[in-house]
Every structure is written in structure tokens, then in C-alpha cells.
PDB file of N, CA and C in Angstrom:
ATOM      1  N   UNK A   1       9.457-214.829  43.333  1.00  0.00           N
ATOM      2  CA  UNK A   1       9.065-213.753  42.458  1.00  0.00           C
ATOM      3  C   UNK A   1       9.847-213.867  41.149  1.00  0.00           C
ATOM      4  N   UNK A   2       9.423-214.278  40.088  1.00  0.00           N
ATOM      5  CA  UNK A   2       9.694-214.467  38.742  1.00  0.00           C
ATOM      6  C   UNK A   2      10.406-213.276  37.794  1.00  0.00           C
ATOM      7  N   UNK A   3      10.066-211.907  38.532  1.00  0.00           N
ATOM      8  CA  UNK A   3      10.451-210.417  38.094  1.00  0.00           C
ATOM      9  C   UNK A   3      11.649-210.288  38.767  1.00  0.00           C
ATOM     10  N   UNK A   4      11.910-210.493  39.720  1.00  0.00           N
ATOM     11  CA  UNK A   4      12.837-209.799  40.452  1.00  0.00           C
ATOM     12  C   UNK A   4      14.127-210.654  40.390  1.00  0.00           C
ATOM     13  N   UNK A   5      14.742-209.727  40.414  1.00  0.00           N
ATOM     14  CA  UNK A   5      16.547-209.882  39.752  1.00  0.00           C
ATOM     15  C   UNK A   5      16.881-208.961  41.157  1.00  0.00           C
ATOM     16  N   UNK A   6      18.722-209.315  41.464  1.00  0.00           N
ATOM     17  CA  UNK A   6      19.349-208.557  41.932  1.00  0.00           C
ATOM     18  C   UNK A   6      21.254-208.549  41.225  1.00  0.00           C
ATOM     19  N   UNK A   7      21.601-207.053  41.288  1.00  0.00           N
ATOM     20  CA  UNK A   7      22.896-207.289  40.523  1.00  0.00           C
ATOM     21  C   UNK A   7      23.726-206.144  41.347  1.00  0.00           C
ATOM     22  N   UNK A   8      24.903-206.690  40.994  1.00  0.00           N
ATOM     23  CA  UNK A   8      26.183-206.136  41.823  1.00  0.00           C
ATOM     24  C   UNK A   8      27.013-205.429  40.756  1.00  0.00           C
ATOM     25  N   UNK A   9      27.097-204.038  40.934  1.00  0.00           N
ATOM     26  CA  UNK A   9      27.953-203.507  40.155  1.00  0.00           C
ATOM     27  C   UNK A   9      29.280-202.534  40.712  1.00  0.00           C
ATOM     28  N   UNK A  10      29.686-202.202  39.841  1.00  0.00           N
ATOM     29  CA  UNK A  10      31.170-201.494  39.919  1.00  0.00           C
ATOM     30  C   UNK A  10      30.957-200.251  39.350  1.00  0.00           C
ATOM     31  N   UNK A  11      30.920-198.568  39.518  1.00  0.00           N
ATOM     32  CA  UNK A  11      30.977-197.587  39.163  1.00  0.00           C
ATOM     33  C   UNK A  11      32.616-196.886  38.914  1.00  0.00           C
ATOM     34  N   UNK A  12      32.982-196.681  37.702  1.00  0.00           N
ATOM     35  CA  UNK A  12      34.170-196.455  38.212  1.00  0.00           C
ATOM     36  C   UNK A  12      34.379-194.962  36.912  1.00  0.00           C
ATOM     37  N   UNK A  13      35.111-193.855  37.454  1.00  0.00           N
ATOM     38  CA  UNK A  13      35.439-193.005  36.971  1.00  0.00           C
ATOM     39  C   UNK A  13      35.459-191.559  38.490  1.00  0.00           C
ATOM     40  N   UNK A  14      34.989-190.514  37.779  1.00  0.00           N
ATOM     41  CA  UNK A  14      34.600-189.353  38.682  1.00  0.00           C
ATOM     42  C   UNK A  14      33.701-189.648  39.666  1.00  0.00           C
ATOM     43  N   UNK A  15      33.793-190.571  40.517  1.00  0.00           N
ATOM     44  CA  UNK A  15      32.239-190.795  41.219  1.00  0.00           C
ATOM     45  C   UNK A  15      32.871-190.940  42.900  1.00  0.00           C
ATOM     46  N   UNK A  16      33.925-190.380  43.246  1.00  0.00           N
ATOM     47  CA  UNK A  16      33.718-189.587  44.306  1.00  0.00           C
ATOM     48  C   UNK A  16      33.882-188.337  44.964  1.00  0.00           C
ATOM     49  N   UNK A  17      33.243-188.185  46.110  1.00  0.00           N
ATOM     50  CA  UNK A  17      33.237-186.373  46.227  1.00  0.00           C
ATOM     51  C   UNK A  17      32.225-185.401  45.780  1.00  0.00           C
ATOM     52  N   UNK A  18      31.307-186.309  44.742  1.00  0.00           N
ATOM     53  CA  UNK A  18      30.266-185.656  43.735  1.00  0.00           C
ATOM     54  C   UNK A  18      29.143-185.843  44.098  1.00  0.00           C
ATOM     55  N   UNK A  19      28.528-186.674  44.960  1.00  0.00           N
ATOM     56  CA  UNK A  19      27.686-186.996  45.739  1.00  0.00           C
ATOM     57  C   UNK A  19      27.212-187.846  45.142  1.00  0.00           C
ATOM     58  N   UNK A  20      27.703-188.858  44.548  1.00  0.00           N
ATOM     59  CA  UNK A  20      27.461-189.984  43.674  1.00  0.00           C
ATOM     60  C   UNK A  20      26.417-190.917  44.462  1.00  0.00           C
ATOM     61  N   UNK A  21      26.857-191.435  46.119  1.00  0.00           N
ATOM     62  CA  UNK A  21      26.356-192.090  46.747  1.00  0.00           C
ATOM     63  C   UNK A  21      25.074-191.818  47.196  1.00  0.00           C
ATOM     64  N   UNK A  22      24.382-190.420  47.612  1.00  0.00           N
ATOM     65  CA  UNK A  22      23.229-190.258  48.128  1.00  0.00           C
ATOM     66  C   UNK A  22      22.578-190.014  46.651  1.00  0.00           C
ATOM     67  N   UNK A  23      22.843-189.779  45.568  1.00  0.00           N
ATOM     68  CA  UNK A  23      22.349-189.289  44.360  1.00  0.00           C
ATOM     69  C   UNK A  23      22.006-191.537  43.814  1.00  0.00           C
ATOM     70  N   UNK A  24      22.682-191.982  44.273  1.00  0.00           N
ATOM     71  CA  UNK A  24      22.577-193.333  43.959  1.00  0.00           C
ATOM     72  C   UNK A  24      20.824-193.687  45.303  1.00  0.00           C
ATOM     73  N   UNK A  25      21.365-193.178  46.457  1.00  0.00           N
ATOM     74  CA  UNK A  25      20.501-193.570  47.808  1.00  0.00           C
ATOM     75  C   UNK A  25      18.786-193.048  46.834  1.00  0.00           C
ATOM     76  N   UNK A  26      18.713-192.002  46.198  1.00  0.00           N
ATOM     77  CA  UNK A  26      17.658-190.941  46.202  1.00  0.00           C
ATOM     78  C   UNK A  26      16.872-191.690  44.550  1.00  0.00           C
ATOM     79  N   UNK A  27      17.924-191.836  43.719  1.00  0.00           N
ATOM     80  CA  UNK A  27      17.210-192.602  42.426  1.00  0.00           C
ATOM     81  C   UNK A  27      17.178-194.096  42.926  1.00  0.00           C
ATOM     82  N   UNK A  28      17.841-195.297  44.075  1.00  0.00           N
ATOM     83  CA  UNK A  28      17.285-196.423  43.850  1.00  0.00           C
ATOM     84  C   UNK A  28      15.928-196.418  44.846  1.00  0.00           C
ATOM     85  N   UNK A  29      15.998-195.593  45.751  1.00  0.00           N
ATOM     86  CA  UNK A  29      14.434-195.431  46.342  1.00  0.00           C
ATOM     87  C   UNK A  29      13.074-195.033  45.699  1.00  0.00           C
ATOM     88  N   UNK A  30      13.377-194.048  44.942  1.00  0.00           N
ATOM     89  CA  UNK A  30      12.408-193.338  43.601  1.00  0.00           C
ATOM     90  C   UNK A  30      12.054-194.515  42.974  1.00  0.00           C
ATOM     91  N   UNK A  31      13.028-195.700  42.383  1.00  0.00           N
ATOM     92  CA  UNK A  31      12.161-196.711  41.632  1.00  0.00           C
ATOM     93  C   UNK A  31      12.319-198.084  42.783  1.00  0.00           C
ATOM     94  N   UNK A  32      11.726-197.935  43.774  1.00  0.00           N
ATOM     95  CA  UNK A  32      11.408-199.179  44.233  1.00  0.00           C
ATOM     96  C   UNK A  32      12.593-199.859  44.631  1.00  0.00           C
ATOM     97  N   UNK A  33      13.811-199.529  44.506  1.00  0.00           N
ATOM     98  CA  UNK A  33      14.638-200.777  44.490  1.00  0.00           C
ATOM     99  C   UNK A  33      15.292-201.155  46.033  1.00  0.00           C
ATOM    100  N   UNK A  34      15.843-202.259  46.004  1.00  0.00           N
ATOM    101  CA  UNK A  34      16.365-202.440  47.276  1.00  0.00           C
ATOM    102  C   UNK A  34      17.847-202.360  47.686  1.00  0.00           C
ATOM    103  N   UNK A  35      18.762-202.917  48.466  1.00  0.00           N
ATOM    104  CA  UNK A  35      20.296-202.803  48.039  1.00  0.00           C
ATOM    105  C   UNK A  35      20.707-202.122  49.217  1.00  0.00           C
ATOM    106  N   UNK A  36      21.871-201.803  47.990  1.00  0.00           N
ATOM    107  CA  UNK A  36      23.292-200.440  49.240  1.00  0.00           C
ATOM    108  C   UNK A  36      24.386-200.007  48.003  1.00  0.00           C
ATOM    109  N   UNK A  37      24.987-199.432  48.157  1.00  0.00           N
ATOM    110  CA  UNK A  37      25.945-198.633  47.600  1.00  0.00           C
ATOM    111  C   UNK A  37      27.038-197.992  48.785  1.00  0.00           C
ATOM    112  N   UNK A  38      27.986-197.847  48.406  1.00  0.00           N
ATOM    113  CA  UNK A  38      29.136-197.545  49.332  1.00  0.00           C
ATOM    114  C   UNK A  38      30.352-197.050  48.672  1.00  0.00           C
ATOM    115  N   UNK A  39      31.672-196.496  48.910  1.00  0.00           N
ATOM    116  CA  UNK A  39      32.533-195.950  48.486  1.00  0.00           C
ATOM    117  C   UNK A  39      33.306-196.976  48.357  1.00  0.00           C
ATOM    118  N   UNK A  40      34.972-197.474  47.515  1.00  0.00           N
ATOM    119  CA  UNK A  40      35.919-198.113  47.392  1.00  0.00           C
ATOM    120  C   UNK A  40      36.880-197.639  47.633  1.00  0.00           C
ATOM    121  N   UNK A  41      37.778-197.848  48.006  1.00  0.00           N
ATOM    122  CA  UNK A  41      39.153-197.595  48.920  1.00  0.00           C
ATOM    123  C   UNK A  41      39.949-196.983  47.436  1.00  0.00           C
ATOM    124  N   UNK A  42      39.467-197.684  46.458  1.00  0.00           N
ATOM    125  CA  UNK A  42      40.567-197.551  44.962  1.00  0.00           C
ATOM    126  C   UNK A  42      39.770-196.255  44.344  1.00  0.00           C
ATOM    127  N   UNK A  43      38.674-195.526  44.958  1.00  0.00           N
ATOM    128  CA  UNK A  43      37.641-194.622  43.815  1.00  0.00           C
ATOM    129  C   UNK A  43      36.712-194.442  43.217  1.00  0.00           C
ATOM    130  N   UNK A  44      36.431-196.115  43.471  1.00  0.00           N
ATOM    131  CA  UNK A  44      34.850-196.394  42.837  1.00  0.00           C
ATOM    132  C   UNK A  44      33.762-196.685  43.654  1.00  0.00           C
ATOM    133  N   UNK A  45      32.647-196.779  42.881  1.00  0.00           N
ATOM    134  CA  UNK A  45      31.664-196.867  43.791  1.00  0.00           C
ATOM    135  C   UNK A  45      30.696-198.012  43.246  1.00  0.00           C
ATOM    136  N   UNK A  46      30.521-199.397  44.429  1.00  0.00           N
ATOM    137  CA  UNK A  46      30.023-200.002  44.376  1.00  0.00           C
ATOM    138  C   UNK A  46      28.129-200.572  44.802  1.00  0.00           C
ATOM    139  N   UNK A  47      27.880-200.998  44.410  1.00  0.00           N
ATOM    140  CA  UNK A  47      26.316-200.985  44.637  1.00  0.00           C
ATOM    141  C   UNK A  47      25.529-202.619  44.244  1.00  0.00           C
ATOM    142  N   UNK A  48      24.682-202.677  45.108  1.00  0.00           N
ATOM    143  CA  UNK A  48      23.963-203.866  45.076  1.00  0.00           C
ATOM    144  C   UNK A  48      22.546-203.229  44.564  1.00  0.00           C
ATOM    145  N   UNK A  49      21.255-203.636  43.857  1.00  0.00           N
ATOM    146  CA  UNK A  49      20.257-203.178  43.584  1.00  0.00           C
ATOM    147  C   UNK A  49      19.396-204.700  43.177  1.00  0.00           C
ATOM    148  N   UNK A  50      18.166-204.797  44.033  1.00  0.00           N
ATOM    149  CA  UNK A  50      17.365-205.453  43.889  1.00  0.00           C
ATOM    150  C   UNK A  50      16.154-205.214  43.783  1.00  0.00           C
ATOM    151  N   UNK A  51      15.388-205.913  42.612  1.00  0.00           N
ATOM    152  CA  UNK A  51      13.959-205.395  42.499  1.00  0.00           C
ATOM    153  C   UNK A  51      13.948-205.841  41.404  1.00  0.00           C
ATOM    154  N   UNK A  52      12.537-205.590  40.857  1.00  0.00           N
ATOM    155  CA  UNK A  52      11.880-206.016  39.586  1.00  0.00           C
ATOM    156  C   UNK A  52      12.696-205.360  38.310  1.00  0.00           C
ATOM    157  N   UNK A  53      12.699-206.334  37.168  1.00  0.00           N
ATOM    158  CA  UNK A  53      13.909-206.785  36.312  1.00  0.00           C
ATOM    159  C   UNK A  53      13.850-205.456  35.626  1.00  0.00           C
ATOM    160  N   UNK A  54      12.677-204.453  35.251  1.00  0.00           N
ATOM    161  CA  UNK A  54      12.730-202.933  34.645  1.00  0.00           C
ATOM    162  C   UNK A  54      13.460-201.981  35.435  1.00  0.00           C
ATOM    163  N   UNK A  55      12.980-201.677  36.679  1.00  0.00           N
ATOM    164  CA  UNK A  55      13.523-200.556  37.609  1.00  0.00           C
ATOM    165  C   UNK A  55      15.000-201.132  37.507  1.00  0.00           C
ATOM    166  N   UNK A  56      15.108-202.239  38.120  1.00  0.00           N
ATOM    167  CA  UNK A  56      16.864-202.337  38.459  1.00  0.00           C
ATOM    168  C   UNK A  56      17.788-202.260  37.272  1.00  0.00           C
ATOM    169  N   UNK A  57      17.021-202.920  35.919  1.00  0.00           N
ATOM    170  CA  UNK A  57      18.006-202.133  34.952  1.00  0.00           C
ATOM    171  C   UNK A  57      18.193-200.755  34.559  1.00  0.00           C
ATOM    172  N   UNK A  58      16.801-200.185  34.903  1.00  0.00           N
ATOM    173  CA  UNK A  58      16.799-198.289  34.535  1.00  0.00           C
ATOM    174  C   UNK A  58      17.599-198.324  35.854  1.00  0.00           C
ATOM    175  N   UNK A  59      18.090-198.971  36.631  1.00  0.00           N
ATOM    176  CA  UNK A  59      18.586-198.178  37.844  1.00  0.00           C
ATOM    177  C   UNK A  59      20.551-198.640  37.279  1.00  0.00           C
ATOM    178  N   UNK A  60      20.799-199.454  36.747  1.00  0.00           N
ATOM    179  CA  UNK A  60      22.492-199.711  36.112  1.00  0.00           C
ATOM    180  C   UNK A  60      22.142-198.386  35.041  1.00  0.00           C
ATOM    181  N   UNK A  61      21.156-198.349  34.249  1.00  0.00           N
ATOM    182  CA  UNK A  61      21.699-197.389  33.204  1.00  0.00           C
ATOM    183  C   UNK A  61      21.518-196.023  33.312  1.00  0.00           C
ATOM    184  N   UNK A  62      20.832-195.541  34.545  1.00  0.00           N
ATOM    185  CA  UNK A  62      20.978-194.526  35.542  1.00  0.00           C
ATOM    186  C   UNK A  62      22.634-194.001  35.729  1.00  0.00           C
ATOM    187  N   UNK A  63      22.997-195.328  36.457  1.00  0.00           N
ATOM    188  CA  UNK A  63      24.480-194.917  37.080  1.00  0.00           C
ATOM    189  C   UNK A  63      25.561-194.626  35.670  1.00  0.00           C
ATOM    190  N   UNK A  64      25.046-194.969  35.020  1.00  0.00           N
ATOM    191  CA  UNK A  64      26.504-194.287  33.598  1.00  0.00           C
ATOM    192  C   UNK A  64      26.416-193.181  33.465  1.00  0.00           C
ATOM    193  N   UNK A  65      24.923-192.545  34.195  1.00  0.00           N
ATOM    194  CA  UNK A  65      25.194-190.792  33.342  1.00  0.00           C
ATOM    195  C   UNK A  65      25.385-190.478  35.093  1.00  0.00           C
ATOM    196  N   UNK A  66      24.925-191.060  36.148  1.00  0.00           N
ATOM    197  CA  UNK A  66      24.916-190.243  37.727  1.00  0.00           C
ATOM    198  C   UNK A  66      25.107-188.579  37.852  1.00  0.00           C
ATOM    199  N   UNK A  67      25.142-188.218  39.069  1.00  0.00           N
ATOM    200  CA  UNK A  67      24.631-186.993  39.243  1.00  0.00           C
ATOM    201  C   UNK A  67      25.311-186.012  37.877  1.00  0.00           C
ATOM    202  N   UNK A  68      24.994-184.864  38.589  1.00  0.00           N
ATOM    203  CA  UNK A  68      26.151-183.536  37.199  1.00  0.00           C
ATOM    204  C   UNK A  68      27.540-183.389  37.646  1.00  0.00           C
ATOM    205  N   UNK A  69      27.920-183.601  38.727  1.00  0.00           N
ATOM    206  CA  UNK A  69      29.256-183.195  38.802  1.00  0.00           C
ATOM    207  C   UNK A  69      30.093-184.558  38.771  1.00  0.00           C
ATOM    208  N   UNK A  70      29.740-185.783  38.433  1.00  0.00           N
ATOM    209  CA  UNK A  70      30.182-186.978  38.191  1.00  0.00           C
ATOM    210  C   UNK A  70      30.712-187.165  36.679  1.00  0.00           C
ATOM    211  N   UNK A  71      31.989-188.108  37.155  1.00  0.00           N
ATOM    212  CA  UNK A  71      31.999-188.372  35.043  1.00  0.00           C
ATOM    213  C   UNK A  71      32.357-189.613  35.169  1.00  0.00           C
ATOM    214  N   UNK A  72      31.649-190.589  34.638  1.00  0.00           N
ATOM    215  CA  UNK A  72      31.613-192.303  34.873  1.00  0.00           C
ATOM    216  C   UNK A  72      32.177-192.738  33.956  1.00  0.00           C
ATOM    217  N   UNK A  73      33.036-193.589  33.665  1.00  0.00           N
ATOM    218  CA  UNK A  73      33.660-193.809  33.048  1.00  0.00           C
ATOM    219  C   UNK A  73      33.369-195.524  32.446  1.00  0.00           C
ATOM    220  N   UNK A  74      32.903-196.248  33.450  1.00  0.00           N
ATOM    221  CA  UNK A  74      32.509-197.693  33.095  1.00  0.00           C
ATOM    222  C   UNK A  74      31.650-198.077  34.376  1.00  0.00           C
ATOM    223  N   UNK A  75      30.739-198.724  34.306  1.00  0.00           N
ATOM    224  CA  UNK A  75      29.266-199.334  35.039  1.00  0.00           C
ATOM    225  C   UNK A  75      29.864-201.089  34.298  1.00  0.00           C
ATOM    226  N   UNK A  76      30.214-202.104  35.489  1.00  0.00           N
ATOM    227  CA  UNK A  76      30.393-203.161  35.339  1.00  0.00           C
ATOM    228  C   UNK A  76      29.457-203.539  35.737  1.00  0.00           C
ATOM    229  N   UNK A  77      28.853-204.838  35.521  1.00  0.00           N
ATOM    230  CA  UNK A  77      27.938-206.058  36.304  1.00  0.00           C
ATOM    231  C   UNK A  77      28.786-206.646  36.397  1.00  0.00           C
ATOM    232  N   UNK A  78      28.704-207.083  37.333  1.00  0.00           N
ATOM    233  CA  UNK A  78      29.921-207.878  38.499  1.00  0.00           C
ATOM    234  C   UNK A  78      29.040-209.488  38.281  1.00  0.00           C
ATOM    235  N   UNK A  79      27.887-209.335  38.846  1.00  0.00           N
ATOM    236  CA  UNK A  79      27.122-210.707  39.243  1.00  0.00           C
ATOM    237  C   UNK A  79      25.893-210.161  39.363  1.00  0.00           C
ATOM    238  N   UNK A  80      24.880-211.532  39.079  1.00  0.00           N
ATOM    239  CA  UNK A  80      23.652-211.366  39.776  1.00  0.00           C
ATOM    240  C   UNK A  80      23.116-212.309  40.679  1.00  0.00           C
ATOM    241  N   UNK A  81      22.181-212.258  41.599  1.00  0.00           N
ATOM    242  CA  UNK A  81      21.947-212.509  43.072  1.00  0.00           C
ATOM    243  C   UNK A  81      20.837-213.038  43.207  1.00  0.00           C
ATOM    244  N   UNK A  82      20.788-213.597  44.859  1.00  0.00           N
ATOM    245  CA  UNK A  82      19.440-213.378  45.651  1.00  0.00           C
ATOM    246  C   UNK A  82      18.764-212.128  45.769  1.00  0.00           C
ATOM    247  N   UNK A  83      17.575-211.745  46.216  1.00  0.00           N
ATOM    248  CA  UNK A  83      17.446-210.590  46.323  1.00  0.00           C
ATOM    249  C   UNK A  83      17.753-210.231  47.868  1.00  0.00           C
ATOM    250  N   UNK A  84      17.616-208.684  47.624  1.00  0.00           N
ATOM    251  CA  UNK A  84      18.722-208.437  49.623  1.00  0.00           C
ATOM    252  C   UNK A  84      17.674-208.014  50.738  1.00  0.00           C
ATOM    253  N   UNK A  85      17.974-207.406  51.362  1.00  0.00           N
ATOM    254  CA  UNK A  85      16.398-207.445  52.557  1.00  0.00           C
ATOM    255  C   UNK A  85      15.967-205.951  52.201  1.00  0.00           C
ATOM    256  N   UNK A  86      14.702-205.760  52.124  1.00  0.00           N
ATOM    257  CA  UNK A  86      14.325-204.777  51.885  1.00  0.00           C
ATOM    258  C   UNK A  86      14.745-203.484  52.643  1.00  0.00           C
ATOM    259  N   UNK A  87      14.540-202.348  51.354  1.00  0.00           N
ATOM    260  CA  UNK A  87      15.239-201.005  51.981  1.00  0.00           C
ATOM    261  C   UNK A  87      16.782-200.723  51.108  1.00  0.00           C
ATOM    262  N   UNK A  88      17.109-199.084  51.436  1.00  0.00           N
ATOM    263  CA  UNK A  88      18.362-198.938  50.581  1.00  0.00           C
ATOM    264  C   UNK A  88      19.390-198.315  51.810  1.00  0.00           C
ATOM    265  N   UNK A  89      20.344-198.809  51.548  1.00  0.00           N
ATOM    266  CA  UNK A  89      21.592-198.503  52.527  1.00  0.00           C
ATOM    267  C   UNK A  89      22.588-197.782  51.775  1.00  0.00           C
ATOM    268  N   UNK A  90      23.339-196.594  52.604  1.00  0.00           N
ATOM    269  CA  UNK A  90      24.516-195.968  51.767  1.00  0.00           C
ATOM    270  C   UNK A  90      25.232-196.793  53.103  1.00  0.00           C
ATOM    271  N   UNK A  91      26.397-197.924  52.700  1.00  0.00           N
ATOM    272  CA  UNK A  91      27.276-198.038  53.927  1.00  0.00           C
ATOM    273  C   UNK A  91      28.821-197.573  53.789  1.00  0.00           C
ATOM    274  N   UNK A  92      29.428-197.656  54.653  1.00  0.00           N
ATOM    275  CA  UNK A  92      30.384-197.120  54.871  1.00  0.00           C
ATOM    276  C   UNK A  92      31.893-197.720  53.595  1.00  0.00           C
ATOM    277  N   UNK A  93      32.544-197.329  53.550  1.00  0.00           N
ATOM    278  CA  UNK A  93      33.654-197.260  52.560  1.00  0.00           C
ATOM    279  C   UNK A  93      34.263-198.316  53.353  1.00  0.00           C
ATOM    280  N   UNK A  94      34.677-199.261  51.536  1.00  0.00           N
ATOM    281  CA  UNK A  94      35.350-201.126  52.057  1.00  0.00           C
ATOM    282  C   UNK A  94      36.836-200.610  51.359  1.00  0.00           C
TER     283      UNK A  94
END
């Protein structure tokens, strides 16, 4: 598939406690996307998102503003990927 991209990012600021993660689960399902997202031991919140090259970028520039009680401070791209098996996962804190 010629469209489809997958990328690994880093959320880092106010983004736990705020419901950052199911607010991440609820907008990458809304656009199609595939992945996981999970909590960081240091505060941040990390996420995989795969899918066609529009949604998954509205889905990084999503996460800079994330829910209302969040305050993000920096959205890294880490890398980009294979794509991951379909479906979205919140997993458990690395």
C-alpha cells in the first residue's frame, strides 16, 4: 500500500492522569488508524499509529493540542515503520 505510513511518537508534557490515553484510543479509531499508545514510567506518553499518510498525520497533530485537561509540551517522531496489525491498543505502562 503506497499511502500507508506508520510512525512512533513521544508525547511529552501534562499527558498523564488527563485521560490522554483513551482520548488518544477514541481519536486514532475515529480516523481509521491502527497502533497502541501506552503510559512511560518518566510521564510521557508514547504511541505507534498506522494508516494512510493524511489520517496518521491529522492523528500526530491531534496529539499537540490532546484532550482539555492535558498541556503537551512536545510531540516527537521518533521513527517511521512497517505498518502494525490492525486495530488500536491502549497497553499497559513500559
Amino acid at each position: 500500500m503506497p499511502n500507508r505510513t506508520t510512525v512512533h511518537v513521544i508525547i511529552a508534557g501534562k499527558v498523564q492522569g488527563v485521560g490522554y490515553r483513551a482520548w488518544v484510543e477514541r481519536q486514532a479509531t475515529s480516523l481509521g488508524i491502527d497502533g497502541w499508545v501506552r503510559n512511560r514510567r518518566n510521564g510521557d506518553v508514547e504511541a505507534v499509529f498506522s494508516g494512510d499518510k493524511s489520517p496518521v498525520d491529522e492523528m500526530v497533530s491531534r496529539c499537540s493540542r490532546g484532550p482539555a485537561m492535558a498541556d503537551v509540551s512536545e510531540v516527537r517522531v521518533l521513527a517511521t515503520g512497517a505498518p502494525v496489525p490492525l486495530g488500536f491498543s491502549v497497553l499497559p505502562t513500559d
